[in-house]
Every structure is written in structure tokens, then in C-alpha cells.
N, C-alpha and C. Protein backbone atom coordinates (compact mmCIF):
# COMPACT_ATOMS: atom_id res chain seq x y z
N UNK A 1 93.25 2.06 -60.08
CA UNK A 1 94.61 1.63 -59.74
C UNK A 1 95.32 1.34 -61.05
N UNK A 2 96.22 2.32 -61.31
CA UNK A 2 96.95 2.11 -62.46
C UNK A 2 98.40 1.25 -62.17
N UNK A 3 99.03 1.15 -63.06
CA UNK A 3 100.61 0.44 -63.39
C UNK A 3 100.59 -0.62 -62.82
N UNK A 4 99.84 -1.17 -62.87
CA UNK A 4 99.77 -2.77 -63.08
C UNK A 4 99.46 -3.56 -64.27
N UNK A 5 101.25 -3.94 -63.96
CA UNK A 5 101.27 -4.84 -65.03
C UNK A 5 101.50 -6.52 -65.55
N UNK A 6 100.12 -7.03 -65.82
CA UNK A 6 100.37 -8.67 -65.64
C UNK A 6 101.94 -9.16 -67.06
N UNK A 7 101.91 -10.04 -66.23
CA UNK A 7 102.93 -10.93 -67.11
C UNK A 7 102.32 -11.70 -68.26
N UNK A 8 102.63 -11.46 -69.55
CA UNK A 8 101.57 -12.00 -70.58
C UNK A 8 102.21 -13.57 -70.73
N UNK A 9 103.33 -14.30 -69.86
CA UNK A 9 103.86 -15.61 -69.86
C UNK A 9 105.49 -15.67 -71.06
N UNK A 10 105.77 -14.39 -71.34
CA UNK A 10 106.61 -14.44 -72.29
C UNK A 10 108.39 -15.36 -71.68
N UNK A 11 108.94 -15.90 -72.84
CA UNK A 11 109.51 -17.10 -72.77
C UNK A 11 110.76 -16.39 -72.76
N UNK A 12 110.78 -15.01 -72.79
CA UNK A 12 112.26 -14.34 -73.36
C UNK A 12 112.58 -13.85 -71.88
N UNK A 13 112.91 -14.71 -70.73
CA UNK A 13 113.84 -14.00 -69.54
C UNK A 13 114.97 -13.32 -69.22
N UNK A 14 115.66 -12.98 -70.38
CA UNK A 14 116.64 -12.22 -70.27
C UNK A 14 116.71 -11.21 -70.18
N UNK A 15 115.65 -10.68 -70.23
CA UNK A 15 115.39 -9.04 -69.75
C UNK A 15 115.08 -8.75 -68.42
N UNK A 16 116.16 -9.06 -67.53
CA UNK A 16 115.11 -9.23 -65.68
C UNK A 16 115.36 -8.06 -65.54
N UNK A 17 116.06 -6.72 -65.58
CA UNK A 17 115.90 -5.35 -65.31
C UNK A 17 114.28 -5.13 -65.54
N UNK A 18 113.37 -5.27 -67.05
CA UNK A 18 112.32 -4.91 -67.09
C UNK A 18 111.41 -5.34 -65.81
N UNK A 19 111.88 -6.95 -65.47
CA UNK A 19 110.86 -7.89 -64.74
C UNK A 19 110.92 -7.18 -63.14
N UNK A 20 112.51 -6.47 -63.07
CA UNK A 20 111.87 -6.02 -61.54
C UNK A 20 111.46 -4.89 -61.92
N UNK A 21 111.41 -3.98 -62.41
CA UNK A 21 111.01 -2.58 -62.95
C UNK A 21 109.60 -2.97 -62.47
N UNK A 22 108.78 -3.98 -63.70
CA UNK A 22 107.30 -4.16 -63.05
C UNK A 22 107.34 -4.90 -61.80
N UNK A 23 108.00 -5.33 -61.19
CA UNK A 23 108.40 -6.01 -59.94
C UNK A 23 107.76 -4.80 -58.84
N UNK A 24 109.13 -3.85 -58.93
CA UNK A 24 108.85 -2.30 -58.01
C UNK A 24 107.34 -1.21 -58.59
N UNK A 25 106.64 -1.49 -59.64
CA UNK A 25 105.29 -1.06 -60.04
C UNK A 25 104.66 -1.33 -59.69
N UNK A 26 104.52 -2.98 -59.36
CA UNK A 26 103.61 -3.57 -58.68
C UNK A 26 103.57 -3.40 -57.01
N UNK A 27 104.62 -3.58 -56.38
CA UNK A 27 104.75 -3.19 -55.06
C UNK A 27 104.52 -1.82 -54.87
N UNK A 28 104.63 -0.87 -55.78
CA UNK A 28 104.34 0.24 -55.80
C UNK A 28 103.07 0.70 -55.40
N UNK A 29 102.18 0.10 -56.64
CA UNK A 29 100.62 -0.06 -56.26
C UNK A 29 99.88 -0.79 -55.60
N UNK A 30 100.76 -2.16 -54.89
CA UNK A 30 100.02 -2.14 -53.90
C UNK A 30 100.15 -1.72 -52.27
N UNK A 31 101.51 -0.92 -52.22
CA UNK A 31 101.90 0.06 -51.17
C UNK A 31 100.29 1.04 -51.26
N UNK A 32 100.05 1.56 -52.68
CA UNK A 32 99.23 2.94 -52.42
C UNK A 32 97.61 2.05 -52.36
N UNK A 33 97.52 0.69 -52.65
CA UNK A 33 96.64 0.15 -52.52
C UNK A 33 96.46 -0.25 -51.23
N UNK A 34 97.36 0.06 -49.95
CA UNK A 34 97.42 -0.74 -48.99
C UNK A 34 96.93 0.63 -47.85
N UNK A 35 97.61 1.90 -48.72
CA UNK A 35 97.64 3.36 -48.24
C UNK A 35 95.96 3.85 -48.38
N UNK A 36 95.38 3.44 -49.47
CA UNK A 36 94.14 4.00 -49.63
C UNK A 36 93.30 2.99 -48.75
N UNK A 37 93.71 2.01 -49.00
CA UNK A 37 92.45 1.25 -47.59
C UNK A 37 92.85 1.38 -46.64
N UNK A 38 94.04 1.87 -46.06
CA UNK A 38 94.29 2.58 -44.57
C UNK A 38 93.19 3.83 -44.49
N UNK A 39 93.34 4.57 -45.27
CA UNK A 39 92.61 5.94 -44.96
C UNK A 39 91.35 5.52 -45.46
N UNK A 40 91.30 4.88 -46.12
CA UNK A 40 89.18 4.48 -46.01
C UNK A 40 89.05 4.07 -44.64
N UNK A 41 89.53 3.10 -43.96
CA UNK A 41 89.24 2.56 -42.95
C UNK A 41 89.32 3.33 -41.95
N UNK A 42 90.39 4.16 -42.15
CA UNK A 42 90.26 5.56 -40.96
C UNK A 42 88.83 6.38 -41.15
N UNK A 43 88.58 6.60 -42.54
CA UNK A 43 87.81 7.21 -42.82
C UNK A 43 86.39 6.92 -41.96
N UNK A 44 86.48 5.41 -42.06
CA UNK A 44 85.13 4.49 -41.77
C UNK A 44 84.98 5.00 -40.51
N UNK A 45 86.07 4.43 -39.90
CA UNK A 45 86.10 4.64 -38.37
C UNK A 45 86.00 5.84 -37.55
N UNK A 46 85.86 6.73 -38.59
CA UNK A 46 86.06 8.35 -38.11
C UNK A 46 84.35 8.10 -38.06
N UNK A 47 83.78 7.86 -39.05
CA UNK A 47 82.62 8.47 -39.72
C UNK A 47 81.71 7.28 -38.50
N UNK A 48 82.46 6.19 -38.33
CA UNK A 48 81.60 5.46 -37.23
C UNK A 48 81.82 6.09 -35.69
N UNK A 49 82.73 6.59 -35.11
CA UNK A 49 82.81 7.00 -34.22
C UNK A 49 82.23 7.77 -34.00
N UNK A 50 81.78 9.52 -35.45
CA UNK A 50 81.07 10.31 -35.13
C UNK A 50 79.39 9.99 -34.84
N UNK A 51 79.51 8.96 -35.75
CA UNK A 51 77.95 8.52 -35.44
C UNK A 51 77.27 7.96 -34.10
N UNK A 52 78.60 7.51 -33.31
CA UNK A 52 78.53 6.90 -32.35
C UNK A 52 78.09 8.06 -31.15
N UNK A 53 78.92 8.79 -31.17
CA UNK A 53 78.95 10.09 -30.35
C UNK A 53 77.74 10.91 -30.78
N UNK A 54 77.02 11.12 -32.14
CA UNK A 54 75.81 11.58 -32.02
C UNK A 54 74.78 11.01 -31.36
N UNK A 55 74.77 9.19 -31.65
CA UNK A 55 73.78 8.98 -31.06
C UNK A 55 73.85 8.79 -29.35
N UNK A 56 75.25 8.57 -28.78
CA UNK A 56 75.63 8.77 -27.48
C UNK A 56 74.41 10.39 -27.08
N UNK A 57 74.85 11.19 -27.71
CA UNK A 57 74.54 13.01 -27.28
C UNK A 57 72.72 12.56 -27.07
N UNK A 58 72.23 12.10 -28.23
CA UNK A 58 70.98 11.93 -28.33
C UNK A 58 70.32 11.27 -27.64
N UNK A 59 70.98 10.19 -27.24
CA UNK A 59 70.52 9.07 -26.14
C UNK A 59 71.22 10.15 -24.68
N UNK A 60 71.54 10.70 -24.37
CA UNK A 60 71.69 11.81 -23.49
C UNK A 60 70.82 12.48 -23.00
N UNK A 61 70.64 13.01 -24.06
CA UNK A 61 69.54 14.21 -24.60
C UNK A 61 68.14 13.78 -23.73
N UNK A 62 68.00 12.20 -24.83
CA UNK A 62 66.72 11.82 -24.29
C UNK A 62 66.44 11.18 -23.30
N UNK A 63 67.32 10.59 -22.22
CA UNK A 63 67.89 10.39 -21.31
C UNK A 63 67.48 11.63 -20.23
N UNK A 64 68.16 13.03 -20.56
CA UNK A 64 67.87 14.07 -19.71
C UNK A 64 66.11 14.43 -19.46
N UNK A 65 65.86 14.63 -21.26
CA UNK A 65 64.51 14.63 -21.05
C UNK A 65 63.29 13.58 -20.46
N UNK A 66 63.81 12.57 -20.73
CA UNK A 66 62.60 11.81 -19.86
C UNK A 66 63.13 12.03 -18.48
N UNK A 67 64.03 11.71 -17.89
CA UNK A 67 64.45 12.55 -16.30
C UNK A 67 63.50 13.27 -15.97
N UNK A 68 63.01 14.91 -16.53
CA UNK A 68 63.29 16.17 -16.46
C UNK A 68 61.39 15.50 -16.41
N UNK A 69 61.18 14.69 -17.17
CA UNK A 69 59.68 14.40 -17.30
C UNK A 69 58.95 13.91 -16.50
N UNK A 70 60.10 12.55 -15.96
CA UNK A 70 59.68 11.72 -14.82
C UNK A 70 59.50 12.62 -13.46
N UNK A 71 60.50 14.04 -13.42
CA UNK A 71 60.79 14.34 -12.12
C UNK A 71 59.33 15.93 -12.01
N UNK A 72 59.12 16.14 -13.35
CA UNK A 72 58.20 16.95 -13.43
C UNK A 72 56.27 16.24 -13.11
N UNK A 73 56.66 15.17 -13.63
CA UNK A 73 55.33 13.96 -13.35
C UNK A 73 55.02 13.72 -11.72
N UNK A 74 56.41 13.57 -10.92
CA UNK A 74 56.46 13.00 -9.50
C UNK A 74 55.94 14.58 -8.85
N UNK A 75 56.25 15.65 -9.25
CA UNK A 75 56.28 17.03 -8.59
C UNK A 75 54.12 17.11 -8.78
N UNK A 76 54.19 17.10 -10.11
CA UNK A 76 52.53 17.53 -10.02
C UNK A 76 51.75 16.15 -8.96
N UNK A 77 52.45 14.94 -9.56
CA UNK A 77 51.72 14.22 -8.24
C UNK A 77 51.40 14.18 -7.14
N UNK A 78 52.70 14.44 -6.27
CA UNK A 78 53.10 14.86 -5.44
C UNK A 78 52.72 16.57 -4.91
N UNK A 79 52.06 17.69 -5.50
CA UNK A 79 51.15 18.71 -5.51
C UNK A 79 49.96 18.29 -5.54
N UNK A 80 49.31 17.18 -6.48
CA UNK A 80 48.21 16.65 -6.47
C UNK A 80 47.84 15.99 -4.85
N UNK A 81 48.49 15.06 -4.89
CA UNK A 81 48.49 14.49 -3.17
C UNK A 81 48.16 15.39 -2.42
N UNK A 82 49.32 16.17 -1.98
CA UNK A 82 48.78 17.64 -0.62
C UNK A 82 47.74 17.93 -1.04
N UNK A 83 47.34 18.00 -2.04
CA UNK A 83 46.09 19.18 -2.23
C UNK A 83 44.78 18.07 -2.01
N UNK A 84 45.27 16.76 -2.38
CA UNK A 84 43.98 16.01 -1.82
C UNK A 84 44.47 15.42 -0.47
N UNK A 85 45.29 15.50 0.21
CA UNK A 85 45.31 15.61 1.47
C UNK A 85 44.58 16.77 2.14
N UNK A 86 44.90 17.69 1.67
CA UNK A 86 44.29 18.71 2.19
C UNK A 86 42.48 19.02 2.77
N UNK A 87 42.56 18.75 0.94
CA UNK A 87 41.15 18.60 0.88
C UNK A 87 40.13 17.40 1.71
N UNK A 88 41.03 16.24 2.14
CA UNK A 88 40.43 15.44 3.03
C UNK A 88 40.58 15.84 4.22
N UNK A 89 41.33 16.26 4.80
CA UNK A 89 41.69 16.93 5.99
C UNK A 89 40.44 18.09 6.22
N UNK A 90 40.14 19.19 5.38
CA UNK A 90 39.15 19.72 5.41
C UNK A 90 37.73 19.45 5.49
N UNK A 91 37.57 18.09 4.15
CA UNK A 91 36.28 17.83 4.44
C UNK A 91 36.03 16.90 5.92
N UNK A 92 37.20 16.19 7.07
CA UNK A 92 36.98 15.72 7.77
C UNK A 92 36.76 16.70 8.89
N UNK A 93 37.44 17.65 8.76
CA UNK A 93 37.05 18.86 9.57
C UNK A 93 35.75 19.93 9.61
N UNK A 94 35.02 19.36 8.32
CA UNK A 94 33.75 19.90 8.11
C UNK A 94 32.94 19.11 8.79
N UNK A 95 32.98 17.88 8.50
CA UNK A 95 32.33 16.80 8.99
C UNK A 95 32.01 16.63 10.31
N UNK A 96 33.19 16.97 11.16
CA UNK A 96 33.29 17.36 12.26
C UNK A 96 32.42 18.44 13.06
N UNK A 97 33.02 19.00 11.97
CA UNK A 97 32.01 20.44 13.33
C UNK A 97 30.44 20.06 12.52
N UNK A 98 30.18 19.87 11.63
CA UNK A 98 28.38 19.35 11.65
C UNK A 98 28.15 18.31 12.45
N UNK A 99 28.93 17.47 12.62
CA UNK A 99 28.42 16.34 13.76
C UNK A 99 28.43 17.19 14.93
N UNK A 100 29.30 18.33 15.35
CA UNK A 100 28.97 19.00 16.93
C UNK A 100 27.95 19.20 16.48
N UNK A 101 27.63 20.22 15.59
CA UNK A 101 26.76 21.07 15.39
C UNK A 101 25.10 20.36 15.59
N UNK A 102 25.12 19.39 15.26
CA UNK A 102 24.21 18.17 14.96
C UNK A 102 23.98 17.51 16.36
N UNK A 103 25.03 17.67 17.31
CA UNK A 103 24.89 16.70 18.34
C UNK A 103 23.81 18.00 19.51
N UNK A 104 25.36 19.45 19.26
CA UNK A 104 24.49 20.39 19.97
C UNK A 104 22.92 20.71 19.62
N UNK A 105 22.82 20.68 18.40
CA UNK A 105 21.09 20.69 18.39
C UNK A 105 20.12 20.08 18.98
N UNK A 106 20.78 18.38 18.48
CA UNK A 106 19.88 17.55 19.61
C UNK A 106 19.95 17.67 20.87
């Protein structure tokens, strides 16, 4: 930040043209001092928002995938089940006809 200029305390005030001259230098720079931390702060806020929205996508993402995991987990279970339903159903139906089979012998 240039053109800033302090007052070294000088005793000679009759020069007030110079004094606003650095008067409007100083307001000058801190207009563009006021301009550059506007656009940092935009900047910030850009750069925080995008971050925000990546990790939004990601927490999505992983969000979808555990879904996609949970609902793939419930499906084989749920295949697992019938098939040991099944399989009990069968072996009670085995069971079965050896007990005829067992009863007709005797």
C-alpha cells in the first residue's frame, strides 16, 4: 500500500492545499484498502463456499454409497433367509417322509 503519507508534526500550516492533497491520498488508499479486503473476502467466501459444496457432493456421494451398501447387504440377507427357509422347509419335509417311511416299516 503505497501514498501514504504520515504527518512528520510540521509547525508551518499554511500550506493546507498540500495537507488536503495528502488528505485525498490517504482516503485514496484507504478506499483501495477497503476495495482489496472486499475482494479478499469475496475471495474467501468464494473459496469457502466451493469447499462447502465439495464436501456437500462428497458427503452425497458417501451418503449414496453406503445406501447402495446397506440396500445391497438387506438383498443378500434377505436371499440368504429364503434359501434357509427353504432349506428348512426341505429338511422338514425330509424328515417327514422318513418318519412315514419309518412308521410304514414298523
Amino acid at each position: 500500500i503505497k501514498n501514504i503519507k504520515f504527518d512528520e508534526g510540521d509547525d508551518n500550516d499554511d500550506d493546507n492545499d498540500d495537507d488536503d492533497d495528502d488528505d485525498d491520498f490517504v482516503t485514496m488508499t484507504m478506499v483501495e484498502v477497503i476495495m482489496i479486503s472486499i475482494r479478499l473476502f469475496l475471495f474467501l467466501l468464494m473459496m469457502i463456499e466451493i469447499g462447502i459444496l465439495i464436501t456437500i457432493m462428497v458427503y452425497i456421494v458417501m451418503f449414496i454409497a453406503m445406501f447402495t451398501t446397506i440396500i445391497l447387504v438387506i438383498i443378500v440377507i434377505w436371499v440368504l433367509l429364503k434359501i434357509a427357509i427353504m432349506m428348512m422347509i426341505t429338511m422338514m419335509i425330509m424328515m417327514m417322509v422318513m418318519r412315514q417311511k419309518e412308521v410304514e416299516r414298523g
